[in-house]
PDB file of N, CA and C in Angstrom:
ATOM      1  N   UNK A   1     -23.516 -27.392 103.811  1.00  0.00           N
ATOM      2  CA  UNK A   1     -23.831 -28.804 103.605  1.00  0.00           C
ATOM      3  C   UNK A   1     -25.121 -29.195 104.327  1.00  0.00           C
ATOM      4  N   UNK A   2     -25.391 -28.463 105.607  1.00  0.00           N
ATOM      5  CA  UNK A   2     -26.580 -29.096 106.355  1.00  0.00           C
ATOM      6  C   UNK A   2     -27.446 -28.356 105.677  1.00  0.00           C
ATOM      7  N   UNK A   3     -27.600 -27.348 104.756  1.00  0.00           N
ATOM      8  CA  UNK A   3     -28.700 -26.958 104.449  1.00  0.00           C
ATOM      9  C   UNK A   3     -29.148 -27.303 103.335  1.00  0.00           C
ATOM     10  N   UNK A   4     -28.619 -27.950 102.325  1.00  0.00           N
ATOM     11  CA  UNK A   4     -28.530 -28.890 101.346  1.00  0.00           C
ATOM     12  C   UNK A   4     -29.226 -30.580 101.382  1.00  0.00           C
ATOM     13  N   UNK A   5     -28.533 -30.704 102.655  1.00  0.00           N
ATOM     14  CA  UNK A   5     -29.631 -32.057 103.230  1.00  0.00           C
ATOM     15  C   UNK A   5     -30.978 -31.447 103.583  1.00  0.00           C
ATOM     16  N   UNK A   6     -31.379 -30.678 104.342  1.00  0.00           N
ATOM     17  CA  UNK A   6     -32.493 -30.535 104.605  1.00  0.00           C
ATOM     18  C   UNK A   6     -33.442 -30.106 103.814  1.00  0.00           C
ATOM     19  N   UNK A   7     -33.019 -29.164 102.813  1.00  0.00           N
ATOM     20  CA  UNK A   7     -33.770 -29.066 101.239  1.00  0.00           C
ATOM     21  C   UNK A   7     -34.006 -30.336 101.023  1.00  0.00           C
ATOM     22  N   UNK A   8     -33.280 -31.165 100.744  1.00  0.00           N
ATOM     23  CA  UNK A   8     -33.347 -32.551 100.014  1.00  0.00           C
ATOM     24  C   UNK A   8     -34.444 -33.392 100.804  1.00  0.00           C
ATOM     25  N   UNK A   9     -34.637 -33.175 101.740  1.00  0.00           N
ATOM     26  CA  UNK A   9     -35.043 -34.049 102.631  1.00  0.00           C
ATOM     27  C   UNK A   9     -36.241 -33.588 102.784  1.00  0.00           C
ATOM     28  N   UNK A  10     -36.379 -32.186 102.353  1.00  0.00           N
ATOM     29  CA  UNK A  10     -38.005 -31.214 102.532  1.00  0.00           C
ATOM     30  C   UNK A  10     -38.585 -31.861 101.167  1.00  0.00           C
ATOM     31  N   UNK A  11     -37.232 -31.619  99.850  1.00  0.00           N
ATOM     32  CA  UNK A  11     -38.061 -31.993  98.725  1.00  0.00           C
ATOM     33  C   UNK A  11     -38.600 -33.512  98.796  1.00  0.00           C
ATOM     34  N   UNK A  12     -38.024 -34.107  99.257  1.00  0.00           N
ATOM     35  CA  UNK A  12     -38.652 -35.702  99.176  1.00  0.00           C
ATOM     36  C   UNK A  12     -39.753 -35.477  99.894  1.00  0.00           C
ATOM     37  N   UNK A  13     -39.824 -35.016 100.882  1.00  0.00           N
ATOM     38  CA  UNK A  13     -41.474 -35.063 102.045  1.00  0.00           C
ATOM     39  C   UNK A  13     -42.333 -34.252 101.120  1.00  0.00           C
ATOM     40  N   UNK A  14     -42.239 -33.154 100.340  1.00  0.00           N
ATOM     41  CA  UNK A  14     -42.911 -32.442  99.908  1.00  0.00           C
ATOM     42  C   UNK A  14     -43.122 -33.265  98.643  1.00  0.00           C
ATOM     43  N   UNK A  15     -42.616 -34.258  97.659  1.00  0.00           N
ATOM     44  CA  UNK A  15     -42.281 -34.815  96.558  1.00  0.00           C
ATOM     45  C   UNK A  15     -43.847 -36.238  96.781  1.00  0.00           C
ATOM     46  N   UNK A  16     -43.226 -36.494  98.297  1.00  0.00           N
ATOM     47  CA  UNK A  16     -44.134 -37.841  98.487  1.00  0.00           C
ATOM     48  C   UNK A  16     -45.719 -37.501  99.175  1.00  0.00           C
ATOM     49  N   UNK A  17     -45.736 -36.314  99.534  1.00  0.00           N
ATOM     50  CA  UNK A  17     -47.379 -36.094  99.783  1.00  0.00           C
ATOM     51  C   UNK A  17     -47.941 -35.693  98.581  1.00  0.00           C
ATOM     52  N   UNK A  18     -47.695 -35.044  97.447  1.00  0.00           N
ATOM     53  CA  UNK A  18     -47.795 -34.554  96.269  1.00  0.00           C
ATOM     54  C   UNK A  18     -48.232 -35.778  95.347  1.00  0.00           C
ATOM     55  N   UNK A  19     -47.370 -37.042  95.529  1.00  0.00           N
ATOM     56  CA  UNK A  19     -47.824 -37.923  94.878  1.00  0.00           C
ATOM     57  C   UNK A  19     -49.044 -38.504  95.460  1.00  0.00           C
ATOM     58  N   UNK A  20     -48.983 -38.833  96.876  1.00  0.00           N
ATOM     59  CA  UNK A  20     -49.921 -39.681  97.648  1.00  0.00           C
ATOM     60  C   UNK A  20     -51.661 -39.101  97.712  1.00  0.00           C
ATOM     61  N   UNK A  21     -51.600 -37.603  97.152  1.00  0.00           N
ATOM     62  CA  UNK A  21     -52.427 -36.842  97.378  1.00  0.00           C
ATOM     63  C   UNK A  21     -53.162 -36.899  95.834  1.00  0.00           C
ATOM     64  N   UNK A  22     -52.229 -37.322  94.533  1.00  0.00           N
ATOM     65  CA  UNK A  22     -52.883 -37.325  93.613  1.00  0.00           C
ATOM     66  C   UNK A  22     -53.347 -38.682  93.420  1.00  0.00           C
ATOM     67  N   UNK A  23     -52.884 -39.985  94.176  1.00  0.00           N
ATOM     68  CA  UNK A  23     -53.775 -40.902  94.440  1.00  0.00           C
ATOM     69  C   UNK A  23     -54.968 -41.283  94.934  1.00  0.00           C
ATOM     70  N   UNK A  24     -55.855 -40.015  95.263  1.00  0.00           N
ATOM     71  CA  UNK A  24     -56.736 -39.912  95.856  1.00  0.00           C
ATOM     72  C   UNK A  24     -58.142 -40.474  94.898  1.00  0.00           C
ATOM     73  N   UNK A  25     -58.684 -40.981  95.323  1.00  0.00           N
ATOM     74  CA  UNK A  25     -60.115 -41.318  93.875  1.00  0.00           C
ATOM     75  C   UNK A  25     -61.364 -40.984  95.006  1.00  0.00           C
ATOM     76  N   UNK A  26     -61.993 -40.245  94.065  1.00  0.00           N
ATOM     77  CA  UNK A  26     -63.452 -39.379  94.643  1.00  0.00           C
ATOM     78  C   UNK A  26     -64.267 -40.534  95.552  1.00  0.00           C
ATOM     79  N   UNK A  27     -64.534 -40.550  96.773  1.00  0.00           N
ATOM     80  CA  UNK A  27     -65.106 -41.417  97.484  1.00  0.00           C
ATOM     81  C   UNK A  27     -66.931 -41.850  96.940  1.00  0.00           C
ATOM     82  N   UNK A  28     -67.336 -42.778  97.483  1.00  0.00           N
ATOM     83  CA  UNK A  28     -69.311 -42.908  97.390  1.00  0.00           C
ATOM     84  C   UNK A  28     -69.320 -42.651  98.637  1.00  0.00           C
ATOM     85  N   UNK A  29     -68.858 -42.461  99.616  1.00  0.00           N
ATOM     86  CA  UNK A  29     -69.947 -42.404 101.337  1.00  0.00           C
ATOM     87  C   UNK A  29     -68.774 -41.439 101.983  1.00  0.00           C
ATOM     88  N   UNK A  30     -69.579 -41.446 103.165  1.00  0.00           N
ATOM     89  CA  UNK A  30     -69.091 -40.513 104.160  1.00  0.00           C
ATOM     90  C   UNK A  30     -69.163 -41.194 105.634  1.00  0.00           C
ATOM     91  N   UNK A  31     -68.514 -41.223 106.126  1.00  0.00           N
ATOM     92  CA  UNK A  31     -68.935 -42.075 107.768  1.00  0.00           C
ATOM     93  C   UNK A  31     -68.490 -40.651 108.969  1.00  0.00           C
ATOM     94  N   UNK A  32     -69.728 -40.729 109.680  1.00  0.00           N
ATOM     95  CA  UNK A  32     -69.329 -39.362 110.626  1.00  0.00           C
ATOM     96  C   UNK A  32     -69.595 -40.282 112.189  1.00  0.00           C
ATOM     97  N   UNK A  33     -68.242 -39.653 112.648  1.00  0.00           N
ATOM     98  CA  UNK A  33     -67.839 -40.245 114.250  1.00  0.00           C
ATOM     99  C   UNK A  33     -68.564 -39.305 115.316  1.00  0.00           C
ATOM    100  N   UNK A  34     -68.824 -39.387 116.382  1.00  0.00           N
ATOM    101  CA  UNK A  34     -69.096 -38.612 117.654  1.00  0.00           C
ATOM    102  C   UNK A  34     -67.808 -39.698 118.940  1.00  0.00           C
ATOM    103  N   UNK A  35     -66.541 -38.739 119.065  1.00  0.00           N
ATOM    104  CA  UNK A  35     -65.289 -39.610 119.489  1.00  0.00           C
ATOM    105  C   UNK A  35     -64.928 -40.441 118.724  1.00  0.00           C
ATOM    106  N   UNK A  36     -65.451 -41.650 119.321  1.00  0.00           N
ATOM    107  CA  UNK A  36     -64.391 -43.271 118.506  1.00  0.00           C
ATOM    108  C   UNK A  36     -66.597 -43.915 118.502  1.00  0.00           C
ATOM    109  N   UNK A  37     -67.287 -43.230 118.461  1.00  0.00           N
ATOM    110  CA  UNK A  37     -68.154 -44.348 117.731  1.00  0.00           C
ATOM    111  C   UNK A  37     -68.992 -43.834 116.310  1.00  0.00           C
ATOM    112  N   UNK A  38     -69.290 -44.715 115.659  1.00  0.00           N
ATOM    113  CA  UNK A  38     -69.477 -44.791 114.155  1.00  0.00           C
ATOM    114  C   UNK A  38     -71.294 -44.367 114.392  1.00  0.00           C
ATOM    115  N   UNK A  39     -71.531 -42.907 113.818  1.00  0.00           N
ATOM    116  CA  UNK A  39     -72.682 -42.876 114.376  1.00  0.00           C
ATOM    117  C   UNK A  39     -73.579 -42.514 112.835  1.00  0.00           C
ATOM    118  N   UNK A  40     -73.047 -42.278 111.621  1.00  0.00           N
ATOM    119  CA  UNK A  40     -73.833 -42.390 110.366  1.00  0.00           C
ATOM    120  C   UNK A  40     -73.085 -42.627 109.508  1.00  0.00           C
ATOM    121  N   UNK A  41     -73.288 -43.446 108.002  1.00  0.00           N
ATOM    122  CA  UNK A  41     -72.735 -43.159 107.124  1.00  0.00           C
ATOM    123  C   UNK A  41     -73.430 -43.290 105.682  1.00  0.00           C
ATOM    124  N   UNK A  42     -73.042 -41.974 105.099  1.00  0.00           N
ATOM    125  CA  UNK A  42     -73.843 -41.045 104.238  1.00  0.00           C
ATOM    126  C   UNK A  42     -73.520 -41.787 102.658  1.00  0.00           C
ATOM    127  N   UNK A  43     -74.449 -41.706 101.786  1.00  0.00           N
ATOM    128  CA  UNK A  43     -74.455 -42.160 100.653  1.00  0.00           C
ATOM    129  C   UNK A  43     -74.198 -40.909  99.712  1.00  0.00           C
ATOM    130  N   UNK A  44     -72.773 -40.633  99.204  1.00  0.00           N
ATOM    131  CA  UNK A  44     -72.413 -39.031  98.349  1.00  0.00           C
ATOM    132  C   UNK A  44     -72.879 -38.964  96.833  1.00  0.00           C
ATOM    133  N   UNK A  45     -73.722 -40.107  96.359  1.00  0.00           N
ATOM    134  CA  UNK A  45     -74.711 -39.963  95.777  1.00  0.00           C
ATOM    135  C   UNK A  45     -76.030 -39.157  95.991  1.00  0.00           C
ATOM    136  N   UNK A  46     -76.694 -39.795  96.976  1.00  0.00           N
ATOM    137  CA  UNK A  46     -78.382 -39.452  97.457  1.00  0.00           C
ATOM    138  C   UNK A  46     -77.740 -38.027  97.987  1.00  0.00           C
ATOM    139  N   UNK A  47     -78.195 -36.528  97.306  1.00  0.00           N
ATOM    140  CA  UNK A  47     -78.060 -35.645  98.582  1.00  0.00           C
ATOM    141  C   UNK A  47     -79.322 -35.501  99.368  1.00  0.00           C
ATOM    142  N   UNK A  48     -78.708 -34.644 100.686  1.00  0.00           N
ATOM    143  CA  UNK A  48     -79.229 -34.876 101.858  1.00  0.00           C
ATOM    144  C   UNK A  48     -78.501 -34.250 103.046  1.00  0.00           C
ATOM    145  N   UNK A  49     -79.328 -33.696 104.082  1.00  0.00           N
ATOM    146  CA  UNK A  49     -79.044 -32.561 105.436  1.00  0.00           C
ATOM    147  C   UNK A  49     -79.460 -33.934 106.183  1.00  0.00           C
ATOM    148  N   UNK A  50     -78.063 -34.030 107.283  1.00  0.00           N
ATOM    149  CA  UNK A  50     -78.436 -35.015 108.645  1.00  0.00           C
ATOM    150  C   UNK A  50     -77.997 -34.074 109.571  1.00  0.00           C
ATOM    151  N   UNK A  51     -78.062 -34.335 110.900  1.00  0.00           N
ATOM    152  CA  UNK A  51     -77.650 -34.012 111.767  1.00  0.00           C
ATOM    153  C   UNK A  51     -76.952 -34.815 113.133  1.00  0.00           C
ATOM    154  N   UNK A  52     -76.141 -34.280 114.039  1.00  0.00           N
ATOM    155  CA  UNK A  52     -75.808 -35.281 115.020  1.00  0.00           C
ATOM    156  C   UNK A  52     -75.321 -34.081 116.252  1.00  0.00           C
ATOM    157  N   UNK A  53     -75.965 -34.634 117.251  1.00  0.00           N
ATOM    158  CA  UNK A  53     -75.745 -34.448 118.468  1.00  0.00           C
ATOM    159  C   UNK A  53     -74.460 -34.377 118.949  1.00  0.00           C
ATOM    160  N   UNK A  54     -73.787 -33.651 119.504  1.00  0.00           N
ATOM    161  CA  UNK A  54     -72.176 -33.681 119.279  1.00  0.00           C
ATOM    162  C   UNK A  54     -71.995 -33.087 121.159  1.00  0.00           C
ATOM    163  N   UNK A  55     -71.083 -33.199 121.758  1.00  0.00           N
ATOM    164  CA  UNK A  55     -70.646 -32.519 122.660  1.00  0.00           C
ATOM    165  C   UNK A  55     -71.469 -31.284 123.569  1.00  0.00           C
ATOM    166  N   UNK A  56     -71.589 -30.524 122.697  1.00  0.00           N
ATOM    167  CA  UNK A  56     -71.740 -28.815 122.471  1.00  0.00           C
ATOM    168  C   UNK A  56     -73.382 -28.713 121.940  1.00  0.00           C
ATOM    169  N   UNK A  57     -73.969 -29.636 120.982  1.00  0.00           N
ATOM    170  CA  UNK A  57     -74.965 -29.486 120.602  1.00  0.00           C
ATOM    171  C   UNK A  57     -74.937 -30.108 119.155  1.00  0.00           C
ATOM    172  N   UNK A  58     -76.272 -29.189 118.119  1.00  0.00           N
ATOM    173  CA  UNK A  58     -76.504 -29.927 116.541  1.00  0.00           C
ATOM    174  C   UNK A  58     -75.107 -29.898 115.842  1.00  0.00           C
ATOM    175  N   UNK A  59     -74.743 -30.446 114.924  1.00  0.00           N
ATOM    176  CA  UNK A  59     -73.654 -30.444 114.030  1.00  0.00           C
ATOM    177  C   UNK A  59     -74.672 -30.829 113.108  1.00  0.00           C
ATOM    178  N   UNK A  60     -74.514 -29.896 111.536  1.00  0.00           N
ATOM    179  CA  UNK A  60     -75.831 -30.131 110.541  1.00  0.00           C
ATOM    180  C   UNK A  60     -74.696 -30.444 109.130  1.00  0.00           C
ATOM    181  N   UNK A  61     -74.816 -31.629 108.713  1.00  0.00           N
ATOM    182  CA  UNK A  61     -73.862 -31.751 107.559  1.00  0.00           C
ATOM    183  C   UNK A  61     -74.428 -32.027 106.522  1.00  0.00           C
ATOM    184  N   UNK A  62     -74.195 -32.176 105.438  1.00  0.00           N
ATOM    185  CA  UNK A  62     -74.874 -31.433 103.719  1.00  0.00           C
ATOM    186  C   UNK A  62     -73.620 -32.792 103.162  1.00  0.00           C
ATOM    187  N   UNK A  63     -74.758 -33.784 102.400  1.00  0.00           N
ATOM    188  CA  UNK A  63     -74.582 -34.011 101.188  1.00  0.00           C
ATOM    189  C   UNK A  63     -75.043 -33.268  99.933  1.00  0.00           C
ATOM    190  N   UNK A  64     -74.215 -32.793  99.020  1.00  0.00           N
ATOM    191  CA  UNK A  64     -74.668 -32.745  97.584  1.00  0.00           C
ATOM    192  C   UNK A  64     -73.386 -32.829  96.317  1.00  0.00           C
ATOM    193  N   UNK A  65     -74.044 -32.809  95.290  1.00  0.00           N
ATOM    194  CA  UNK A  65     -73.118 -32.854  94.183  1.00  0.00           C
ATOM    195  C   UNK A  65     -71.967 -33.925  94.515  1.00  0.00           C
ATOM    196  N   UNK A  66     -72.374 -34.982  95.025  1.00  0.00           N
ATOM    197  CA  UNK A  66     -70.927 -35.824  95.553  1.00  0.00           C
ATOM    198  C   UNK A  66     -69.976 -35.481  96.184  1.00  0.00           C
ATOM    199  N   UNK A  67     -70.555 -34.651  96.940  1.00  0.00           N
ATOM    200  CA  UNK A  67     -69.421 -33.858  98.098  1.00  0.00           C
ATOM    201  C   UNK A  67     -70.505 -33.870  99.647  1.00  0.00           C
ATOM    202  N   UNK A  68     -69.428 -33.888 100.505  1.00  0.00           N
ATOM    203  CA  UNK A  68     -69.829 -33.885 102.066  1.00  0.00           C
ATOM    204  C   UNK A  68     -69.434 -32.204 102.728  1.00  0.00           C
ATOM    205  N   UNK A  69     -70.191 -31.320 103.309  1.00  0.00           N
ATOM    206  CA  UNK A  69     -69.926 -30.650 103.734  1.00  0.00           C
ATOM    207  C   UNK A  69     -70.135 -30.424 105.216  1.00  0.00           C
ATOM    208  N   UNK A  70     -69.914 -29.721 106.047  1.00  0.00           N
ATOM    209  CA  UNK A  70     -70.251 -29.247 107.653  1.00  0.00           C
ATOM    210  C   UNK A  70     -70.791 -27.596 107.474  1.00  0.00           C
ATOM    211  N   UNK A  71     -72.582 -28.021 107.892  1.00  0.00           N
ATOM    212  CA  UNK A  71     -72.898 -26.845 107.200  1.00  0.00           C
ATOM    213  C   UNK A  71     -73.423 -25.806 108.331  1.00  0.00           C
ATOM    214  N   UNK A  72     -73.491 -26.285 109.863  1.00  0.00           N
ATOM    215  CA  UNK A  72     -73.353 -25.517 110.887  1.00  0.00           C
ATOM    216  C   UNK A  72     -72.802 -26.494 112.102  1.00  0.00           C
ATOM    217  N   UNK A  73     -72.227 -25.462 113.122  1.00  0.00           N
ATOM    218  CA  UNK A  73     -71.674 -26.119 114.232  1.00  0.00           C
ATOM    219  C   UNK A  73     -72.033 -25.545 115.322  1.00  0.00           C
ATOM    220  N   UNK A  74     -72.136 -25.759 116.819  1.00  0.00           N
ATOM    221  CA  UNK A  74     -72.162 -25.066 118.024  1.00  0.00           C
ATOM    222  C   UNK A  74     -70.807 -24.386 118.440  1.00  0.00           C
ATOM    223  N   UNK A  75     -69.832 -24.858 117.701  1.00  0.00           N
ATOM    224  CA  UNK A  75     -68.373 -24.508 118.076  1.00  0.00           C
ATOM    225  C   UNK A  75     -68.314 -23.026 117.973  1.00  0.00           C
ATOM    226  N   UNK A  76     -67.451 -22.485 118.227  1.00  0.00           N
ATOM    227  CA  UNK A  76     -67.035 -20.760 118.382  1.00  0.00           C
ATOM    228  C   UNK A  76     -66.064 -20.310 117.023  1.00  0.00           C
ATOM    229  N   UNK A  77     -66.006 -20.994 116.737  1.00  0.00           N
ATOM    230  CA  UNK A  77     -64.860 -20.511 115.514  1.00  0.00           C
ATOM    231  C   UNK A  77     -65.358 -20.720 114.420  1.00  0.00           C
ATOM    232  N   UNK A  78     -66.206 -22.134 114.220  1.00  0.00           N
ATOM    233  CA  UNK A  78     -66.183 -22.411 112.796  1.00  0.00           C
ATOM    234  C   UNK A  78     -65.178 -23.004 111.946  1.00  0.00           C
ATOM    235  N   UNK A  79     -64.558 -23.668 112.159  1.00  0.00           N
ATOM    236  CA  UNK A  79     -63.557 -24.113 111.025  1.00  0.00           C
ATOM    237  C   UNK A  79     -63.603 -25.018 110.653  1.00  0.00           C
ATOM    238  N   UNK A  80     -64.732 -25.873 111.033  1.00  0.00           N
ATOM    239  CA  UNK A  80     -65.417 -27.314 110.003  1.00  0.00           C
ATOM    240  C   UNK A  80     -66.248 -26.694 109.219  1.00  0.00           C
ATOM    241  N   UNK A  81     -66.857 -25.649 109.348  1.00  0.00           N
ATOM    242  CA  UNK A  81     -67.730 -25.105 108.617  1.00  0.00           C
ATOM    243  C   UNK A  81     -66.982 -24.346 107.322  1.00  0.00           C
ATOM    244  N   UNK A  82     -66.045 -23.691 107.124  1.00  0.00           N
ATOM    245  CA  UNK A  82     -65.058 -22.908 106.625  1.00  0.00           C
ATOM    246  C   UNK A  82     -64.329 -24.124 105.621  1.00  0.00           C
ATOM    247  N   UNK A  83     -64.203 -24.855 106.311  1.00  0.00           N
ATOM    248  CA  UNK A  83     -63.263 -25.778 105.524  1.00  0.00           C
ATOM    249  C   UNK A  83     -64.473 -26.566 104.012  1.00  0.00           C
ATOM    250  N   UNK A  84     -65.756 -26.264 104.044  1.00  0.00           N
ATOM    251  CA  UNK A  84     -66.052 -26.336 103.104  1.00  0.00           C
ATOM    252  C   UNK A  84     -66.222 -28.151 102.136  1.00  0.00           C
ATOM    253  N   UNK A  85     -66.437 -28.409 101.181  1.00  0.00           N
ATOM    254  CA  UNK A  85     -67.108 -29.461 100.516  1.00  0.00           C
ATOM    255  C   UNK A  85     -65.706 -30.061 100.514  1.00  0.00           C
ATOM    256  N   UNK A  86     -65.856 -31.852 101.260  1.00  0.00           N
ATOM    257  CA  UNK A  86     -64.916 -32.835 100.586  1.00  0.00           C
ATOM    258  C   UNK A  86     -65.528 -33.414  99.488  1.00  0.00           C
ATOM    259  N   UNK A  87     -64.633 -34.777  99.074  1.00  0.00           N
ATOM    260  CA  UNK A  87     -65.012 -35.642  97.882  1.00  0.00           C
ATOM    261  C   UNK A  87     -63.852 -36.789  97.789  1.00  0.00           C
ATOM    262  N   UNK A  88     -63.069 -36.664  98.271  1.00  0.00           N
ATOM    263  CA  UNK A  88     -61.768 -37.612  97.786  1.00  0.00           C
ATOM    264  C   UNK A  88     -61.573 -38.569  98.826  1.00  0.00           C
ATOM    265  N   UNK A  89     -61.709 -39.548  99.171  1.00  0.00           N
ATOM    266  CA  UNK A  89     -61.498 -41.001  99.749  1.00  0.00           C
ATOM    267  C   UNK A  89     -60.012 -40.348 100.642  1.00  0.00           C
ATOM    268  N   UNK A  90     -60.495 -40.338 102.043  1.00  0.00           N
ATOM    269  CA  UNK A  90     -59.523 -40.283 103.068  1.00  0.00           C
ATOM    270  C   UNK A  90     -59.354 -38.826 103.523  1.00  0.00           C
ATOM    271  N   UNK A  91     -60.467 -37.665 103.211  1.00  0.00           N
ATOM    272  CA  UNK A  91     -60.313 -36.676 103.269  1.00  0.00           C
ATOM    273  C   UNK A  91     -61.593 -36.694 104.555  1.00  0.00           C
ATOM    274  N   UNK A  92     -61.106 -35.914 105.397  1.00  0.00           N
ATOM    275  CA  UNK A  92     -61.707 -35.555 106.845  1.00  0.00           C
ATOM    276  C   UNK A  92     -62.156 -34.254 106.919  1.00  0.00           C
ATOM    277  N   UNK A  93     -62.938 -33.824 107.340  1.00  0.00           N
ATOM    278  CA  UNK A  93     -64.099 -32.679 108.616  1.00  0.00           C
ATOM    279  C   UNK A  93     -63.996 -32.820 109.861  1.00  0.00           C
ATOM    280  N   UNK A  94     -63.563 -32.260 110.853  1.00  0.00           N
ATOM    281  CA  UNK A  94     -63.290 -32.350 112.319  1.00  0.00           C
ATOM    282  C   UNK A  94     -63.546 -31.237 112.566  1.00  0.00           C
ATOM    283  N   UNK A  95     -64.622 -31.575 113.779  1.00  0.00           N
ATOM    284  CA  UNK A  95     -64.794 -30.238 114.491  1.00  0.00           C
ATOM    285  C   UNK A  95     -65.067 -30.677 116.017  1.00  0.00           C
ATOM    286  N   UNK A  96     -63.302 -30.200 116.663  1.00  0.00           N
ATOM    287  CA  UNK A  96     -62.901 -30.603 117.402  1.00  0.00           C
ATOM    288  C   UNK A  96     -63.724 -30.230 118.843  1.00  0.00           C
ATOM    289  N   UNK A  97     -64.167 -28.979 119.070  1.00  0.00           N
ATOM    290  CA  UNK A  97     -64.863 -28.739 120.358  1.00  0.00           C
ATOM    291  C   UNK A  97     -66.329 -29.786 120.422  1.00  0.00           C
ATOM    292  N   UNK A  98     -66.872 -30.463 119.269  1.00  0.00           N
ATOM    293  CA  UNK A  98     -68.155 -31.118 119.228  1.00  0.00           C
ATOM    294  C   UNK A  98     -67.932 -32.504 119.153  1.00  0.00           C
ATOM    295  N   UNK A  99     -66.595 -32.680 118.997  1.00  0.00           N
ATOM    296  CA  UNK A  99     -66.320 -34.033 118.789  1.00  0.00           C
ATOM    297  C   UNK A  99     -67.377 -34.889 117.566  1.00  0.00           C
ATOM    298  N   UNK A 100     -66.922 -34.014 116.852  1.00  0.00           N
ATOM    299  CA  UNK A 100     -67.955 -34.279 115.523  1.00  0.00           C
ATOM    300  C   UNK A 100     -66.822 -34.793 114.541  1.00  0.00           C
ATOM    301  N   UNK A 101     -66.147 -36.093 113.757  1.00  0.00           N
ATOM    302  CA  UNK A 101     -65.598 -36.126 112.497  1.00  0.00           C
ATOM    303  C   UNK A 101     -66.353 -36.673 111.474  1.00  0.00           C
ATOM    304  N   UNK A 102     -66.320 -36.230 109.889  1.00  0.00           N
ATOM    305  CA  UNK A 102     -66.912 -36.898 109.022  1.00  0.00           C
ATOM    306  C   UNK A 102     -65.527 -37.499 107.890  1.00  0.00           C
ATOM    307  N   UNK A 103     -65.522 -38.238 107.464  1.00  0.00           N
ATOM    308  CA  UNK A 103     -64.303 -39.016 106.604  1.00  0.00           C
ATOM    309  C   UNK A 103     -65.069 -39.719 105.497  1.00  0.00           C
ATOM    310  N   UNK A 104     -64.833 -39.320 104.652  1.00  0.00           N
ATOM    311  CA  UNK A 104     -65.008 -39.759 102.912  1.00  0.00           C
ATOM    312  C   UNK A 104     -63.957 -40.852 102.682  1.00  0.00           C
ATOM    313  N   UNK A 105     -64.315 -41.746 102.111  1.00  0.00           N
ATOM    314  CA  UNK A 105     -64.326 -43.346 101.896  1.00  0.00           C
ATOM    315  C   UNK A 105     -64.935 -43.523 100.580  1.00  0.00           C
ATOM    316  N   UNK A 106     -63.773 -44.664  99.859  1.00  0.00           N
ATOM    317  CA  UNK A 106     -64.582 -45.284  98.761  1.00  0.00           C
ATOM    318  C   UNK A 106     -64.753 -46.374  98.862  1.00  0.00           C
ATOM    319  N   UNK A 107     -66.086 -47.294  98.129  1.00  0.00           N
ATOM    320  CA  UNK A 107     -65.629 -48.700  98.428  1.00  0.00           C
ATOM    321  C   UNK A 107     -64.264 -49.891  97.677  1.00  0.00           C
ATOM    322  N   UNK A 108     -64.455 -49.320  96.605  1.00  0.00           N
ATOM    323  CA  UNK A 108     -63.518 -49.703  95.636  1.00  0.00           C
ATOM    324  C   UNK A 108     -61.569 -49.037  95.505  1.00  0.00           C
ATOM    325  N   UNK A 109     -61.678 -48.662  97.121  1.00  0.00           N
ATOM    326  CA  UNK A 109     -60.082 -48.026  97.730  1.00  0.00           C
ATOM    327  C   UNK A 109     -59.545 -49.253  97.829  1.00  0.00           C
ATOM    328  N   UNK A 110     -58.378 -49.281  96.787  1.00  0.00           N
ATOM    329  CA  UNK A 110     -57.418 -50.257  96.989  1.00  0.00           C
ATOM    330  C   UNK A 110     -55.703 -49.246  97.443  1.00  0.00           C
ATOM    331  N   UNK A 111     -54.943 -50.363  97.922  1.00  0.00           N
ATOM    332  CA  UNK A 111     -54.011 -49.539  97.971  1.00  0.00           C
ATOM    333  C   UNK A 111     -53.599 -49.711  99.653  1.00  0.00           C
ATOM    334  N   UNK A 112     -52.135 -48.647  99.902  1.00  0.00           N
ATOM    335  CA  UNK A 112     -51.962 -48.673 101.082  1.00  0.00           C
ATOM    336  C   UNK A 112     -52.119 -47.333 101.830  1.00  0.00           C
ATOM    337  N   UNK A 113     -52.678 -47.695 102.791  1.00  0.00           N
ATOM    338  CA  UNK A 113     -53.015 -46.441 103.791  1.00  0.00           C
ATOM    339  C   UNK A 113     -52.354 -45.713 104.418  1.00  0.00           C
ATOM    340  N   UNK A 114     -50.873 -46.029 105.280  1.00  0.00           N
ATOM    341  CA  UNK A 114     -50.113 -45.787 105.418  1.00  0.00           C
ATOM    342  C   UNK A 114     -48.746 -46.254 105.611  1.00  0.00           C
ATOM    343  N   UNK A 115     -47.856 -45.902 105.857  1.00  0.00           N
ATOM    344  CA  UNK A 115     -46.299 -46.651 105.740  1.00  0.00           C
ATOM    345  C   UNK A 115     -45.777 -46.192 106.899  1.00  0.00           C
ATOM    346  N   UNK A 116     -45.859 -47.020 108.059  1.00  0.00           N
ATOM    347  CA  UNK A 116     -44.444 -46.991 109.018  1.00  0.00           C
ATOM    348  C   UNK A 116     -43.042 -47.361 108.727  1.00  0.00           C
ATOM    349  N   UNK A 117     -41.937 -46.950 109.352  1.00  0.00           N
ATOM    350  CA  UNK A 117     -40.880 -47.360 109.044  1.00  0.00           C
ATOM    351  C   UNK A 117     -39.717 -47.511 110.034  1.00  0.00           C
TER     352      UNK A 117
END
């Protein structure tokens, strides 16, 4: 019986990101943080290479084709870099040792952001 609830309970969590995820609509901009301050935000129209000073050093990010990418880092691993081209309104780039985030945004996002309960 308990493993029956917890299926059920996986399929609904797995049921409701599935939906929430195909609500997604392709963003126009990009806004990239250094911590908690708002330090550019990119037009995913115009492409274009910016850069930002991060923690650690350059963080070099790539507009094109209506996508935002992280196209080098000072970090050791790489996994903003790896993670490759966004596009979809609410989709993030973090690259945590530089304290570098970039987040894709549309203007025309209606809707709710999230649900406490």
């Amino acid at each position: 019986m308990g493993d029956l609830i917890l299926i059920l309970i996986l399929g609904l969590v797995s049921g409701s990101l599935l939906f929430a995820a195909s609500e997604s609509k392709p963003g126009d901009s990009a806004i990239v943080w250094l911590d908690d301050t708002k330090k550019l935000t990119l037009d995913l129209e115009k492409n274009g290479r910016y850069s930002i000073d991060g923690v650690l050093g350059e963080t070099v990010i790539v507009v094109e084709e209506k996508g935002v990418r992280i196209e080098s880092s000072p970090c050791t691993n790489h996994i903003c870099v790896k993670m490759g081209s966004i596009h979809l309104s609410g989709q993030m780039l973090i690259c945590v040792p530089n304290h570098v985030t970039v987040r894709v945004q549309s203007s025309s996002q209606v809707g709710v952001d999230g649900v406490t309960g």
